[in-house]
Structure formats: C-alpha cells, structure tokens
PDB file of N, CA and C in Angstrom:
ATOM      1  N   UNK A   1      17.156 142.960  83.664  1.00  0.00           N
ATOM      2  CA  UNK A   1      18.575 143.163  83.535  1.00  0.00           C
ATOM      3  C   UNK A   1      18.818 144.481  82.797  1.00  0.00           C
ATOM      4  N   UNK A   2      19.756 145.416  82.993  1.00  0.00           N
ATOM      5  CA  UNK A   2      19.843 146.151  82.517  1.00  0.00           C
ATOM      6  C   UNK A   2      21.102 146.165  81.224  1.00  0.00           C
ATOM      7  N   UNK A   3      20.565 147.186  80.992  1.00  0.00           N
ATOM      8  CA  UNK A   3      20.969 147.315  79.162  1.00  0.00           C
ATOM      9  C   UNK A   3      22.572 147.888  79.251  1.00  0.00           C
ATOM     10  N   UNK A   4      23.575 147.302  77.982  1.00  0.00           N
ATOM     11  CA  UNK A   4      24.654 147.616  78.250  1.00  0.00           C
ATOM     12  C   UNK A   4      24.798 148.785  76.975  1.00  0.00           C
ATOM     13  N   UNK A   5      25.540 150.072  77.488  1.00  0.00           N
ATOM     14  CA  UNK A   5      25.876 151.117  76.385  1.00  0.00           C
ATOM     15  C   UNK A   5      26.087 150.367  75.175  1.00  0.00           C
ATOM     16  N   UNK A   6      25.987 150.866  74.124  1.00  0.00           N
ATOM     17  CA  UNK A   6      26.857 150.739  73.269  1.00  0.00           C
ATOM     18  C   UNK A   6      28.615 150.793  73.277  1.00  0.00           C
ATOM     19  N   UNK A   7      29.256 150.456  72.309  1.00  0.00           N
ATOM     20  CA  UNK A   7      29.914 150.807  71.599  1.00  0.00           C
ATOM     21  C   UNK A   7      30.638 152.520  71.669  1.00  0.00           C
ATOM     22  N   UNK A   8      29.472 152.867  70.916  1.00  0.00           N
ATOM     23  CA  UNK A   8      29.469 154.515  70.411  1.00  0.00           C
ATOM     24  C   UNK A   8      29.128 155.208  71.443  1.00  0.00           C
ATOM     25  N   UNK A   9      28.368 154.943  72.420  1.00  0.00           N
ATOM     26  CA  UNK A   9      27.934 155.881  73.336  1.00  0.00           C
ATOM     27  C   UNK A   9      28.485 155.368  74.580  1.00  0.00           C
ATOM     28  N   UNK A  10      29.989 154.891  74.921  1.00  0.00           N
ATOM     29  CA  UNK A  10      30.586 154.615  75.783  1.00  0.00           C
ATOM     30  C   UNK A  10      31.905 155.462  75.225  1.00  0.00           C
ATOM     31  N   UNK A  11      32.160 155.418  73.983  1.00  0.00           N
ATOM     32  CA  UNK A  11      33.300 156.441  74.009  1.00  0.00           C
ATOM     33  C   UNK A  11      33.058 157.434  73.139  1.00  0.00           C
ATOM     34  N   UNK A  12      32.121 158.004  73.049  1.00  0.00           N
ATOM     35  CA  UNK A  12      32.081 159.130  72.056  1.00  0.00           C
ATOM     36  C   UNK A  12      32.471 160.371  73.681  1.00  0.00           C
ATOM     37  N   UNK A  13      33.194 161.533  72.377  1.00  0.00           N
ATOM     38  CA  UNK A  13      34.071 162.555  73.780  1.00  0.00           C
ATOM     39  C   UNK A  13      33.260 163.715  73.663  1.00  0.00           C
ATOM     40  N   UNK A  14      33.144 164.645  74.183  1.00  0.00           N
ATOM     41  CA  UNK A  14      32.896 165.937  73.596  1.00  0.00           C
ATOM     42  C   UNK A  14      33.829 166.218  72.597  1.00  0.00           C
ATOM     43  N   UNK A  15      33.065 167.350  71.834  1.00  0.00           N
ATOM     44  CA  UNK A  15      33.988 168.281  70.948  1.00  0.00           C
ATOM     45  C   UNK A  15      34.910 168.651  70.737  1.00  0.00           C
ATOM     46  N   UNK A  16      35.145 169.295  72.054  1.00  0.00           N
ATOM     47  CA  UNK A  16      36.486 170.185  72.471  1.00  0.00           C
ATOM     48  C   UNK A  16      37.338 169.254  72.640  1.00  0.00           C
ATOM     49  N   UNK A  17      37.320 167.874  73.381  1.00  0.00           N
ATOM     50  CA  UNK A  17      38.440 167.109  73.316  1.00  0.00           C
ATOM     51  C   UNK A  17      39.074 166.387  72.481  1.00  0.00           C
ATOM     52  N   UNK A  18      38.043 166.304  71.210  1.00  0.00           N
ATOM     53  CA  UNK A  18      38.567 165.522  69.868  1.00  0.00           C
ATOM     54  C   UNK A  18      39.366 166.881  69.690  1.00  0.00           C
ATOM     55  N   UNK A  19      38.951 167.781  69.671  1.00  0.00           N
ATOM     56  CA  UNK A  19      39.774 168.958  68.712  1.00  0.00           C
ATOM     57  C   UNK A  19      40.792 168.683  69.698  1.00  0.00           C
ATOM     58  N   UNK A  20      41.347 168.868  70.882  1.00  0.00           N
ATOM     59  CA  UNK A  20      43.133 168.876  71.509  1.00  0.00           C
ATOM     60  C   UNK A  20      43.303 167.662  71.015  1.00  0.00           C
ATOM     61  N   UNK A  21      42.708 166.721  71.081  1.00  0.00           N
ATOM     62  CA  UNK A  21      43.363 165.428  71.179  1.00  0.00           C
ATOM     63  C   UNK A  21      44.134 165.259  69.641  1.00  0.00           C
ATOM     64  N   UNK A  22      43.373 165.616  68.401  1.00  0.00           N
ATOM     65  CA  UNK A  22      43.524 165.944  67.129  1.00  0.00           C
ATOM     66  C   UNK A  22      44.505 166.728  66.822  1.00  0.00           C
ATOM     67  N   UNK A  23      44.929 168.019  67.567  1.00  0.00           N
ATOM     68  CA  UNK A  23      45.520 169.312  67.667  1.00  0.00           C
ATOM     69  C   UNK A  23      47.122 168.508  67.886  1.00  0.00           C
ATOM     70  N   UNK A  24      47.082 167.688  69.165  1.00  0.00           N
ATOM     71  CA  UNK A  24      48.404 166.820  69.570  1.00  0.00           C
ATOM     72  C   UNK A  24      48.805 166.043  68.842  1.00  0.00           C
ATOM     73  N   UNK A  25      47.889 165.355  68.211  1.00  0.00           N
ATOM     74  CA  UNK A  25      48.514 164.090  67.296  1.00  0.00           C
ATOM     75  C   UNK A  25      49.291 164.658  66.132  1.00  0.00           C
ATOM     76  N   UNK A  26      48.973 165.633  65.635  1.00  0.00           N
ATOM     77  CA  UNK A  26      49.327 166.355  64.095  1.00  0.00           C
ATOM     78  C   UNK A  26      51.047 166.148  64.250  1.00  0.00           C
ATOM     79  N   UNK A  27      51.665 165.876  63.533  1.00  0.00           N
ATOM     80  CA  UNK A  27      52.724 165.681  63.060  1.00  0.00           C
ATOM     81  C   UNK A  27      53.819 166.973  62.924  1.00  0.00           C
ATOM     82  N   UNK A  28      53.177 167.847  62.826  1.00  0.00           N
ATOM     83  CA  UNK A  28      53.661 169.664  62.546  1.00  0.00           C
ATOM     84  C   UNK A  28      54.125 169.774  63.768  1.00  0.00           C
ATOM     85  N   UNK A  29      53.047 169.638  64.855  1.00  0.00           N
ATOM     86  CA  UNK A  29      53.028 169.975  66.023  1.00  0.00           C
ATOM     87  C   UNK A  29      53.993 169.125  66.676  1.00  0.00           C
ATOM     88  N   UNK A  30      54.456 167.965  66.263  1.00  0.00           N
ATOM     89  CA  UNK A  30      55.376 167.305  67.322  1.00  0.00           C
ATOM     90  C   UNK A  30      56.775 167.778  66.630  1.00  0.00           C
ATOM     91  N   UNK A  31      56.511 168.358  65.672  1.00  0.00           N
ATOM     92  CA  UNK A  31      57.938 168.658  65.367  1.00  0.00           C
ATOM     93  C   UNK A  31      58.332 170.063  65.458  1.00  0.00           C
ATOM     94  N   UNK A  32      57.028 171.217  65.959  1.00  0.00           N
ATOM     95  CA  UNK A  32      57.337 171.935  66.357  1.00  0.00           C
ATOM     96  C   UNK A  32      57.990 172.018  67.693  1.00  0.00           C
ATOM     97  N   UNK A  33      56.974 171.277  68.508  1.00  0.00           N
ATOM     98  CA  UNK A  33      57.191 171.316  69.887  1.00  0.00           C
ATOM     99  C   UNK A  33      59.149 170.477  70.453  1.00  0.00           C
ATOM    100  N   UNK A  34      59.037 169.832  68.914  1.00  0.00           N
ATOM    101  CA  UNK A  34      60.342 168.758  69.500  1.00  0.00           C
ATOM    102  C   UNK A  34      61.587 170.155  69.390  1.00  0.00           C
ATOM    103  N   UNK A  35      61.396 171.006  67.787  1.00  0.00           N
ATOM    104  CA  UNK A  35      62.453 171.995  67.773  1.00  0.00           C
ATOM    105  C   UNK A  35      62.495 173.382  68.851  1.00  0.00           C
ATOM    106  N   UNK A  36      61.501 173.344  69.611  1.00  0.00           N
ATOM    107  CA  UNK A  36      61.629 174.264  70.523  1.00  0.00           C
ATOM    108  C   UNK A  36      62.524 174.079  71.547  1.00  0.00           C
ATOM    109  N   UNK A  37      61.961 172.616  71.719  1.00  0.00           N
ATOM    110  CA  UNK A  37      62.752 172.109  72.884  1.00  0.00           C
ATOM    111  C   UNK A  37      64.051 171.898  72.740  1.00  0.00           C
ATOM    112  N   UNK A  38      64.464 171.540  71.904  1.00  0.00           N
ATOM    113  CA  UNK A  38      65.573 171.611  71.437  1.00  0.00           C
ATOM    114  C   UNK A  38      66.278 172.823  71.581  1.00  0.00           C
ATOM    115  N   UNK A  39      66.169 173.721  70.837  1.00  0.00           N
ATOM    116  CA  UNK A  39      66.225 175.376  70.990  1.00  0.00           C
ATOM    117  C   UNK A  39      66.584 175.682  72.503  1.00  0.00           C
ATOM    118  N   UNK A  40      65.282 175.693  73.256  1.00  0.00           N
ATOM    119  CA  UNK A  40      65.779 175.472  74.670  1.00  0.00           C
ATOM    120  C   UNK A  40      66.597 174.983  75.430  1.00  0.00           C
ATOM    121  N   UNK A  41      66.953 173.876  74.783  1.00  0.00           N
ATOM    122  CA  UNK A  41      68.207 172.884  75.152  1.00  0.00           C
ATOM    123  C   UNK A  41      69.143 173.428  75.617  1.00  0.00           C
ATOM    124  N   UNK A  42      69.680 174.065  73.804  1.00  0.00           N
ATOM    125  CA  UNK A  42      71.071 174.612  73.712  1.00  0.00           C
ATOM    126  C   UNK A  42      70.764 175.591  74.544  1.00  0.00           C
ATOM    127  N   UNK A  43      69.533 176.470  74.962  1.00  0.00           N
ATOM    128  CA  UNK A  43      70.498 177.918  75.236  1.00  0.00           C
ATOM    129  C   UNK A  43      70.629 177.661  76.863  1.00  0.00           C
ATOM    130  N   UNK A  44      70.115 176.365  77.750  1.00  0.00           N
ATOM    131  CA  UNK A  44      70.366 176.097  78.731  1.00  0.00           C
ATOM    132  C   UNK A  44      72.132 175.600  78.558  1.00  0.00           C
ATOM    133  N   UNK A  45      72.289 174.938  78.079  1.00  0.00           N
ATOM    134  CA  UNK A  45      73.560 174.189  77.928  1.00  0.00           C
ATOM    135  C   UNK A  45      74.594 175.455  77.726  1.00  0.00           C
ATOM    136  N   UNK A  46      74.092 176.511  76.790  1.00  0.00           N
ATOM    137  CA  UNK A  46      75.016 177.598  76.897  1.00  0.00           C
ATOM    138  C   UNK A  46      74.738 178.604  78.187  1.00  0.00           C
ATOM    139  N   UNK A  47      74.031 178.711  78.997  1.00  0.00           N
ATOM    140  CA  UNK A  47      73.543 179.177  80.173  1.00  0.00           C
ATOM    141  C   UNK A  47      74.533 178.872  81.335  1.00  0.00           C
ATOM    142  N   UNK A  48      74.425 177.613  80.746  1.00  0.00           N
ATOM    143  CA  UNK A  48      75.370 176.781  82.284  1.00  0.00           C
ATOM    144  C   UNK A  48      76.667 176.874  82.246  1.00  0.00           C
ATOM    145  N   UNK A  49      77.348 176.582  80.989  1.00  0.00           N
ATOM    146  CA  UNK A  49      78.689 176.761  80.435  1.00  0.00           C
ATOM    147  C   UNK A  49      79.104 177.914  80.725  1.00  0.00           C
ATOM    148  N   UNK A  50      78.272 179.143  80.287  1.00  0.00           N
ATOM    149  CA  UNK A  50      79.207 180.675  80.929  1.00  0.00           C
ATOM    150  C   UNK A  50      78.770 180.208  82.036  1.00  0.00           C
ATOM    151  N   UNK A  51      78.138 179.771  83.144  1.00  0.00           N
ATOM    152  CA  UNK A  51      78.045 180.086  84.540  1.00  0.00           C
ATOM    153  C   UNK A  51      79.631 179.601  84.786  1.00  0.00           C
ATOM    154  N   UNK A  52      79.853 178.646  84.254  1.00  0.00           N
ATOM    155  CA  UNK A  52      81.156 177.807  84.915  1.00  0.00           C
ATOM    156  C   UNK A  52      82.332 178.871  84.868  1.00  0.00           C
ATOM    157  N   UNK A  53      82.337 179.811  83.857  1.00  0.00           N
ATOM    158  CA  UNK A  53      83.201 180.187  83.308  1.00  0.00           C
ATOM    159  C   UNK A  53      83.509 181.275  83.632  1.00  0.00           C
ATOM    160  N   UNK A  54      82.572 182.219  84.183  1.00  0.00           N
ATOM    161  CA  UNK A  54      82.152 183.355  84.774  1.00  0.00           C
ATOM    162  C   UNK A  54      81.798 183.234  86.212  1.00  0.00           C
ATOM    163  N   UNK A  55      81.370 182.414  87.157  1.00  0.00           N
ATOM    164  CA  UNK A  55      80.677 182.100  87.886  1.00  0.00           C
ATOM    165  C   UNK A  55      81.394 182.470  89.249  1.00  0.00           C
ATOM    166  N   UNK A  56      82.897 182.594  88.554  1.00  0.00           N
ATOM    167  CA  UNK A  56      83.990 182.916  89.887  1.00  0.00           C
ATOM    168  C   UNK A  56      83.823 184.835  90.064  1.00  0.00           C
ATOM    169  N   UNK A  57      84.336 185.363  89.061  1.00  0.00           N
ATOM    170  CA  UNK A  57      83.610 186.482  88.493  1.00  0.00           C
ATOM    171  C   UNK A  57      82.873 187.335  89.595  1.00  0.00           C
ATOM    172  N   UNK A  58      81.310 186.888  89.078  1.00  0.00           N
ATOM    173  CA  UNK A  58      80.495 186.923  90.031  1.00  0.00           C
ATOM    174  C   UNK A  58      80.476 187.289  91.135  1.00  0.00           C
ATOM    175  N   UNK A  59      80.904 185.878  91.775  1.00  0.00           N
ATOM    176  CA  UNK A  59      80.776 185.945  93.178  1.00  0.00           C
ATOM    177  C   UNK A  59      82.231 186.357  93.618  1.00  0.00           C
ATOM    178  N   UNK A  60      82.931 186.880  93.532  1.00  0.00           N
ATOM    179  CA  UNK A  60      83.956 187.926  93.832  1.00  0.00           C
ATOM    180  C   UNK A  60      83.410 188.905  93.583  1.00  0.00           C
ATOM    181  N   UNK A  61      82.468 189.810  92.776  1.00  0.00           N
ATOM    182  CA  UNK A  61      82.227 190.934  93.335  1.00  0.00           C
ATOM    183  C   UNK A  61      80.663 191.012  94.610  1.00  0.00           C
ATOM    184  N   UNK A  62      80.453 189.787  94.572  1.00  0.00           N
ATOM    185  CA  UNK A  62      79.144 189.523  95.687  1.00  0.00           C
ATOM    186  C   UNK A  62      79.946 189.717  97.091  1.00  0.00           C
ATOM    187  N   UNK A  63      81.204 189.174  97.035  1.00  0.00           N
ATOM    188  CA  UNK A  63      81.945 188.850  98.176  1.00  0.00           C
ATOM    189  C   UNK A  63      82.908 190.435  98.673  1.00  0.00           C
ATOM    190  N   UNK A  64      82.867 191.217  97.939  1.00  0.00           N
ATOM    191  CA  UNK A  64      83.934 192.305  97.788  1.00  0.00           C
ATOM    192  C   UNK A  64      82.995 193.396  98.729  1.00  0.00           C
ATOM    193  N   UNK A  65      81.278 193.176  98.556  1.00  0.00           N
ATOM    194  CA  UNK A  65      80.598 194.264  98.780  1.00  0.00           C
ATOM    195  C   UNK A  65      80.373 195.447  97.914  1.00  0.00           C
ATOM    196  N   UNK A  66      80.886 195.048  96.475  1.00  0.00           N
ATOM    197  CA  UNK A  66      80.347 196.122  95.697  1.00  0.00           C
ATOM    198  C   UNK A  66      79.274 196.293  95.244  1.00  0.00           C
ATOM    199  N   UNK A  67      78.538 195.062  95.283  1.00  0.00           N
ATOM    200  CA  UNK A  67      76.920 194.659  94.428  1.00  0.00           C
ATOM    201  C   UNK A  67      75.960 196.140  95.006  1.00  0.00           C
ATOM    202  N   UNK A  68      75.575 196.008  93.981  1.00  0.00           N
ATOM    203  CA  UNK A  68      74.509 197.271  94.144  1.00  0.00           C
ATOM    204  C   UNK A  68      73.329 196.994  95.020  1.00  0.00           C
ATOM    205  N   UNK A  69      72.504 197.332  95.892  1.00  0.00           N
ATOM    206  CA  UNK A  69      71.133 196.371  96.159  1.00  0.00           C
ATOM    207  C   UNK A  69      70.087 196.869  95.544  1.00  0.00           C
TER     208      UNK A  69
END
C-alpha cells in the first residue's frame, strides 16, 4: 500500500508564494489598495458628471464639422 504525504509536505508552497500571499494579507496593503480605489471612484464619478454636463457641447462641435482630425 502506498504511503500517504504528510501533513507538511502536502501543503508546504514555494517561497515566492508565501511572500505574495503574505504581501496581500498585510493590513497596510488593504487599506492602501481600498483608498486608491476609492480615489478612483470619485474621479470616475466626476468624469461622468462633466460628461453629462458638457457632453452636448461636444458633440455640437463633432456635428458642425469643425473638429480638427
């Protein structure tokens, strides 16, 4: 019959993947990554808002034939 792994030598990872896996969990990092996104948020949300607002604008001079090519 054959022999069953261990324990330890069924999940031990390489190196490199404890270090990302370690790298992700950190607490810094989720709160960096959360305020970026955030960051990003708003400047989509303000992105879209002038589109609405401006957006007529625009495409009146797309429509006029003045656009440069």
């Amino acid at each position: 019959m054959a022999k069953k792994k261990s324990d330890k030598e069924a999940e031990q990872k390489p190196a490199s993947t404890k270090k990302y896996v370690a790298f992700f969990r950190n607490e810094t990092i989720h709160f960096v990554i959360g305020l970026v996104l955030v960051i990003f948020s708003v400047y989509l949300l303000l992105a879209f808002t002038s589109f609405f607002f401006t957006g007529a604008a625009d495409q009146s001079i797309i429509d006029s034939g003045n656009a440069q090519d």
